[in-house]
Protein backbone atom coordinates (compact mmCIF):
# COMPACT_ATOMS: atom_id res chain seq x y z
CA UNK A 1 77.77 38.75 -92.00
CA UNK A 2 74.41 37.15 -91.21
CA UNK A 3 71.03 37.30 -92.95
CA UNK A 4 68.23 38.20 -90.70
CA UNK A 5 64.95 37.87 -91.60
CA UNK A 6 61.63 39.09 -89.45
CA UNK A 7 58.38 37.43 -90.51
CA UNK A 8 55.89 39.75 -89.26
CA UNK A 9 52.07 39.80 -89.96
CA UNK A 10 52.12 42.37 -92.30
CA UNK A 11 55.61 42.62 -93.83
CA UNK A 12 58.69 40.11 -94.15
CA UNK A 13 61.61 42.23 -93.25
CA UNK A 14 64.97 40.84 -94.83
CA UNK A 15 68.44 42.46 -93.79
CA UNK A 16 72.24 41.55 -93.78
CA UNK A 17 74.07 42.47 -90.32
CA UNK A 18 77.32 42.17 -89.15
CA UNK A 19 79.27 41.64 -85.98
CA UNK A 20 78.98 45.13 -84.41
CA UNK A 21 75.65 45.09 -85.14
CA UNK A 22 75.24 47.46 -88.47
CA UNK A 23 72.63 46.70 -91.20
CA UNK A 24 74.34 46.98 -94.50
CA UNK A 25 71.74 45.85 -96.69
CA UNK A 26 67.74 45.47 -96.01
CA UNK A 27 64.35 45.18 -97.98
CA UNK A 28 60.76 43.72 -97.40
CA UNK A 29 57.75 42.53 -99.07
CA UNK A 30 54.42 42.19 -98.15
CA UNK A 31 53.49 39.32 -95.92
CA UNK A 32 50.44 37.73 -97.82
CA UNK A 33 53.05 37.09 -100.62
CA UNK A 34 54.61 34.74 -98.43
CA UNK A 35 53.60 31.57 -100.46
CA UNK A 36 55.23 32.56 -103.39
CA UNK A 37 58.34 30.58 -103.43
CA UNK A 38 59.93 33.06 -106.21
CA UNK A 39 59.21 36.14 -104.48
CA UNK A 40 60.91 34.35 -101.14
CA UNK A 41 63.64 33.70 -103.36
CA UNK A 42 64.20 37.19 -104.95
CA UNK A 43 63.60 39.25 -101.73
CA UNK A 44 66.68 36.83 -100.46
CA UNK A 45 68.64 37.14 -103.42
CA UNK A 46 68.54 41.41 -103.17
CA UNK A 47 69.71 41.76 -99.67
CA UNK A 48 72.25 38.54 -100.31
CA UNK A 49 73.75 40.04 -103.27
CA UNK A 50 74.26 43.00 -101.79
CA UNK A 51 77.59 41.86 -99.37
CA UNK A 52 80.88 39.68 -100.05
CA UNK A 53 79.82 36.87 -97.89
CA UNK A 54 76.89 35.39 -95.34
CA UNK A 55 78.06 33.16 -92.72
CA UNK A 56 74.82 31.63 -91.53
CA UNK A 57 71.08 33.15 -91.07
CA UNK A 58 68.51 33.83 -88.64
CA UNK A 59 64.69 33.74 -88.38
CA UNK A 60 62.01 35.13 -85.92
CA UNK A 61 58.82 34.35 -87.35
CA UNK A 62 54.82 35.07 -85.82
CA UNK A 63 53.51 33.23 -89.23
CA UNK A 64 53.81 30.06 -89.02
CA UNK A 65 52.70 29.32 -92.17
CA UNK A 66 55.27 31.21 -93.90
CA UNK A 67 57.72 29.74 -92.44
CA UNK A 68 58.77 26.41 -93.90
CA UNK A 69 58.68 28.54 -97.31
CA UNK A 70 61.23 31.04 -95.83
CA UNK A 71 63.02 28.29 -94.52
CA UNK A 72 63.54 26.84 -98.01
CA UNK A 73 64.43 29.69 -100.09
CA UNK A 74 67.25 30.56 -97.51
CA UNK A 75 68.86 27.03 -98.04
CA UNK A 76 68.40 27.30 -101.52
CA UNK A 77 69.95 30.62 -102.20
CA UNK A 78 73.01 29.97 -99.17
CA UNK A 79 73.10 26.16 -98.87
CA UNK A 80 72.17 25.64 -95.07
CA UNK A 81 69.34 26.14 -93.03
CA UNK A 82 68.75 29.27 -90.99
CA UNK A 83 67.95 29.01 -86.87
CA UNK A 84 64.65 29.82 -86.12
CA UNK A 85 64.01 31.66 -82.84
CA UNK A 86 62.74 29.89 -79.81
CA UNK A 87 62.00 31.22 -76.60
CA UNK A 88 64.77 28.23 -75.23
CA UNK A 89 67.36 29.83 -76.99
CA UNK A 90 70.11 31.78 -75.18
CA UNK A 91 69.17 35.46 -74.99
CA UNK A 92 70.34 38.70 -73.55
CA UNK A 93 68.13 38.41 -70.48
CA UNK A 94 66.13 35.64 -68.53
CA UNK A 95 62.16 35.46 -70.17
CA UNK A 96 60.77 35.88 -66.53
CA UNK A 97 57.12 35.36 -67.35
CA UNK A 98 55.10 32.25 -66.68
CA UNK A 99 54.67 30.78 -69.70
CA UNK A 100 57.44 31.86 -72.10
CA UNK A 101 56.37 29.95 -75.24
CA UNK A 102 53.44 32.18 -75.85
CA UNK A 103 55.78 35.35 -75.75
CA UNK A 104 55.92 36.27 -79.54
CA UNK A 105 59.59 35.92 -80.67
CA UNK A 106 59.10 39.00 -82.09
CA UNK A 107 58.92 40.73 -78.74
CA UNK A 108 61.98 39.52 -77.42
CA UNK A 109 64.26 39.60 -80.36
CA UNK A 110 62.96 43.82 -80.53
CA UNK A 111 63.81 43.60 -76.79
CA UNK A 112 67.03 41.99 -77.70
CA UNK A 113 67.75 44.57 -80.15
CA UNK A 114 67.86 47.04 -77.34
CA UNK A 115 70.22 45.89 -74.94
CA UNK A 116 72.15 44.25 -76.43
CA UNK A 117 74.93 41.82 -75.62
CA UNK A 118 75.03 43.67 -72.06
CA UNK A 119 71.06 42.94 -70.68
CA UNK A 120 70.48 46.15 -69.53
CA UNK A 121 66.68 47.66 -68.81
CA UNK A 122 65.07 49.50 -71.36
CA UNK A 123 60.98 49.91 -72.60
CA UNK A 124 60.84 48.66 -76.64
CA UNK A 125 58.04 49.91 -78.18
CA UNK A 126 57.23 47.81 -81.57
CA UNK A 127 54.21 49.66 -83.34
CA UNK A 128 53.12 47.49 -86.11
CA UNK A 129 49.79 45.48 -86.83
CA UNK A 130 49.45 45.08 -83.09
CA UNK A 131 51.93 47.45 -80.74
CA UNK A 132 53.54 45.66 -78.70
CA UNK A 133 54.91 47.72 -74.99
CA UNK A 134 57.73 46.11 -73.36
CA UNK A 135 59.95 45.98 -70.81
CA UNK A 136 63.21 44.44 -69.60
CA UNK A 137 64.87 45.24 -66.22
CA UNK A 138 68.13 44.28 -64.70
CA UNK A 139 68.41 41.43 -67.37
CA UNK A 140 64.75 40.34 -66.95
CA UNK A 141 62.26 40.67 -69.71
CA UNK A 142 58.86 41.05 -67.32
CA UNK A 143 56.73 41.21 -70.41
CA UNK A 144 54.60 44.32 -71.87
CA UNK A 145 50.95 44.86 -72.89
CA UNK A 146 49.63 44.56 -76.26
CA UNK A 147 46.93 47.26 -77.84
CA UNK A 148 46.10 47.10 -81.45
CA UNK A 149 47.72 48.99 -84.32
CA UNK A 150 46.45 51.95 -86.04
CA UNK A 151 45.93 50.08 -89.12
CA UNK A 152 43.77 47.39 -87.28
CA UNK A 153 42.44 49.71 -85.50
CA UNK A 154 40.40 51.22 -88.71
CA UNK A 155 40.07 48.03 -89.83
CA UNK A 156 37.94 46.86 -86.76
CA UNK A 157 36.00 50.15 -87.27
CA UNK A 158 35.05 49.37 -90.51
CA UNK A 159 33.99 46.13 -90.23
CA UNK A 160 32.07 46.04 -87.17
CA UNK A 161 30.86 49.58 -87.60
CA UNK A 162 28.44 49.19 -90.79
CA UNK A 163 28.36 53.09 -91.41
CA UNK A 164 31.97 53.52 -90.92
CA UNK A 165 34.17 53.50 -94.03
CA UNK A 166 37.55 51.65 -95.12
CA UNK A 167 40.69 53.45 -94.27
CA UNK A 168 44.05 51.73 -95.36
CA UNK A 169 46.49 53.59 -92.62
CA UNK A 170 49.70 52.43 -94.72
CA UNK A 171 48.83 54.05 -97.81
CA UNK A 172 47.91 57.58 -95.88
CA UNK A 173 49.83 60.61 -96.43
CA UNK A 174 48.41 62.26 -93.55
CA UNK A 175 48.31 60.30 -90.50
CA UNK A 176 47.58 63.19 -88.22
CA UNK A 177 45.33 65.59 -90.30
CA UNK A 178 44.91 69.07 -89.06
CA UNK A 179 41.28 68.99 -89.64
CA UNK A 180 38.23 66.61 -87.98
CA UNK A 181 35.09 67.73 -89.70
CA UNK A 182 34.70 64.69 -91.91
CA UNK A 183 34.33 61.00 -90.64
CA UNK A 184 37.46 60.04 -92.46
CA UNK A 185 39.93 62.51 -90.59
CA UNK A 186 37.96 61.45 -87.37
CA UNK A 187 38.91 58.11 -87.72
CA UNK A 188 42.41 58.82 -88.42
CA UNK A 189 42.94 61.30 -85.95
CA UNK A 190 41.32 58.66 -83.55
CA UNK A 191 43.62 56.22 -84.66
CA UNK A 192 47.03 57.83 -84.92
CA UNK A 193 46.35 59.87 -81.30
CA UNK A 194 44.69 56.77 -79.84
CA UNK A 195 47.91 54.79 -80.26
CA UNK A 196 50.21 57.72 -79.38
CA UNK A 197 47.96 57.98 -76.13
CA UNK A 198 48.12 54.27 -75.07
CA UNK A 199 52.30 53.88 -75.44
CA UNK A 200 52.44 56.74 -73.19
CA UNK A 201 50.11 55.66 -70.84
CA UNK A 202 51.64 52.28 -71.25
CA UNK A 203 55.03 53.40 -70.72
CA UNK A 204 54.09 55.33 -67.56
CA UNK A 205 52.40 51.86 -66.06
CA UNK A 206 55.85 50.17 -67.09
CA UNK A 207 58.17 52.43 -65.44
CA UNK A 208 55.64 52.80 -62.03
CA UNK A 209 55.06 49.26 -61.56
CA UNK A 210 58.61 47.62 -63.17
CA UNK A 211 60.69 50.39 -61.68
CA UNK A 212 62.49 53.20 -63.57
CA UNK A 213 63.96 52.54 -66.65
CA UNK A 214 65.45 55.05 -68.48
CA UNK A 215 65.70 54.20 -72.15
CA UNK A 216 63.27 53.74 -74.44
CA UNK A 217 63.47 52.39 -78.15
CA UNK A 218 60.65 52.65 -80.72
CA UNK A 219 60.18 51.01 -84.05
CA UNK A 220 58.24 48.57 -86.15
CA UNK A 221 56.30 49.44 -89.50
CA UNK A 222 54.30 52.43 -87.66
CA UNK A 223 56.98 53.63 -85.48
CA UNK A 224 58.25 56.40 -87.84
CA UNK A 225 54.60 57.65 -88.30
CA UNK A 226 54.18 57.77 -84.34
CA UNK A 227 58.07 58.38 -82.80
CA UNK A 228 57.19 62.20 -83.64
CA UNK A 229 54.31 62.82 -81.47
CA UNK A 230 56.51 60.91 -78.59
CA UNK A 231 59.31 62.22 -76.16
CA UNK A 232 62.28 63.32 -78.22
CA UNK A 233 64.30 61.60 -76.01
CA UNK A 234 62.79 58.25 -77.05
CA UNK A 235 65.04 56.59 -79.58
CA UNK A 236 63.73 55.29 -83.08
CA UNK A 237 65.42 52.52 -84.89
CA UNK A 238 63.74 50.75 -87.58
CA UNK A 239 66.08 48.49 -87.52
CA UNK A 240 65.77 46.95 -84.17
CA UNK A 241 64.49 43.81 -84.40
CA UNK A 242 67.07 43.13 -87.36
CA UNK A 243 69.55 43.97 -84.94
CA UNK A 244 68.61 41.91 -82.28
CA UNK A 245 68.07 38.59 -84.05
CA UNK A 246 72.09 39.12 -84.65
CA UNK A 247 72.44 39.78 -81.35
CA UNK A 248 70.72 36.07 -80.50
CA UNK A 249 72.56 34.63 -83.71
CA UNK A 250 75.82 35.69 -81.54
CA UNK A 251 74.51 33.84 -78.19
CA UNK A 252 73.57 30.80 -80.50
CA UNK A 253 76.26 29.61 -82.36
CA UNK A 254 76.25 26.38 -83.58
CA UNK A 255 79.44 23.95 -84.29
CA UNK A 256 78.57 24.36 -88.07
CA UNK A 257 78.72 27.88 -88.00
């Protein structure tokens, strides 16, 4: 078994995965309550609990300030220190972009999640704060685009459009309303269909320019809200990125371990 643990920039996600890849235990707390050393602690302790035994653990984080924090409560609660993903780390496919280092870990342990062991193609679709379009082909991660979020996207309304009001999209029961006669359902509506709007279009521009690829995974906070309103063919799995930080934890075994 191995503890996985996503550090995202709104939620730490915290799950226990085996060998063949199947989450048996998983929970999450909000991000901004990353500095508090006992609530590290406890979100470890209820996925930890959970299972007979953890092996070793794994961390992709796009905080950086959270962290050292993260790293610490891990050790404390199993005794040694988790890996922390690196782009120079062995992965299911070669990071054929210029620069790797600024590719969020993120994005390639979702991508990861998605082929696999094998490094097959496939488009991973992360929709979260920011979503995040990828693609990997023939064991080549070529990269993605990046659009924002619905939730940011309301945000940025609001606040640099005095007249336009606060919207929190993760406490909505409606993310698609049927009506758009008041500002608020406008907004929403603009949001939720924006976003549904630029995957596709993003996904098209993948598959022209990239060459056909014929799976596509979605998930992320938002992916759930959005997966309906995309091809049914399209596969959602929340638990992607989980997945495929075990999937790197595999490739990256150390003599400890």
């Amino acid at each position: 078994m191995i503890l996985v643990v996503d550090i995202g920039n709104s939620a730490i996600k915290c799950g226990v995965v085996d060998t063949g890849f199947r989450v048996f235990a998983r929970d999450m707390m909000e991000t901004h309550r990353g500095g508090n050393a006992v609530a590290l602690s406890d979100l470890i302790k209820r996925v930890s609990t959970s299972v007979l035994s953890i092996e070793r653990s794994i961390v992709c984080s796009v905080v950086p300030s959270v962290t050292p924090a993260m790293t610490a409560a891990i050790e404390r609660q199993l005794g040694t220190p988790p890996q922390i993903v690196n782009h120079q780390m062995r992965l299911p496919f070669n990071l054929s972009v210029p620069v790797p280092s600024q590719i969020g870990t993120d994005r390639f342990c979702a991508a990861a999640g998605a082929v696999g062991l094998k490094g097959k193609s496939a488009i991973v679709i992360d929709a979260g704060s920011a979503i995040t379009v990828d693609v990997v082909r023939e064991g080549a991660y070529l990269g993605g685009m990046i659009v924002a979020g619905p939730a940011l996207a309301l945000r940025a309304l609001h606040q640099y459009a005095s007249q336009l009001p606060a919207i929190e999209y993760e406490r909505l029961e409606e993310a698609f309303p049927d009506t758009y006669d008041t500002t608020q359902h406008a907004m929403i509506l603009g949001a939720s269909i924006g976003c549904v709007g630029a995957i596709r279009e993003a996904v098209k521009h993948l598959e022209s320019s990239a060459g056909h690829t014929t799976r596509k995974f979605i998930t992320g906070g938002f992916g759930g809200v959005l997966a309906p309103r995309l091809p049914q063919s399209w596969e959602l799995d929340r638990d992607l990125t989980l997945k495929g930080l075990c999937v790197i934890a595999h490739l990256n075994r150390r003599k400890s371990d």
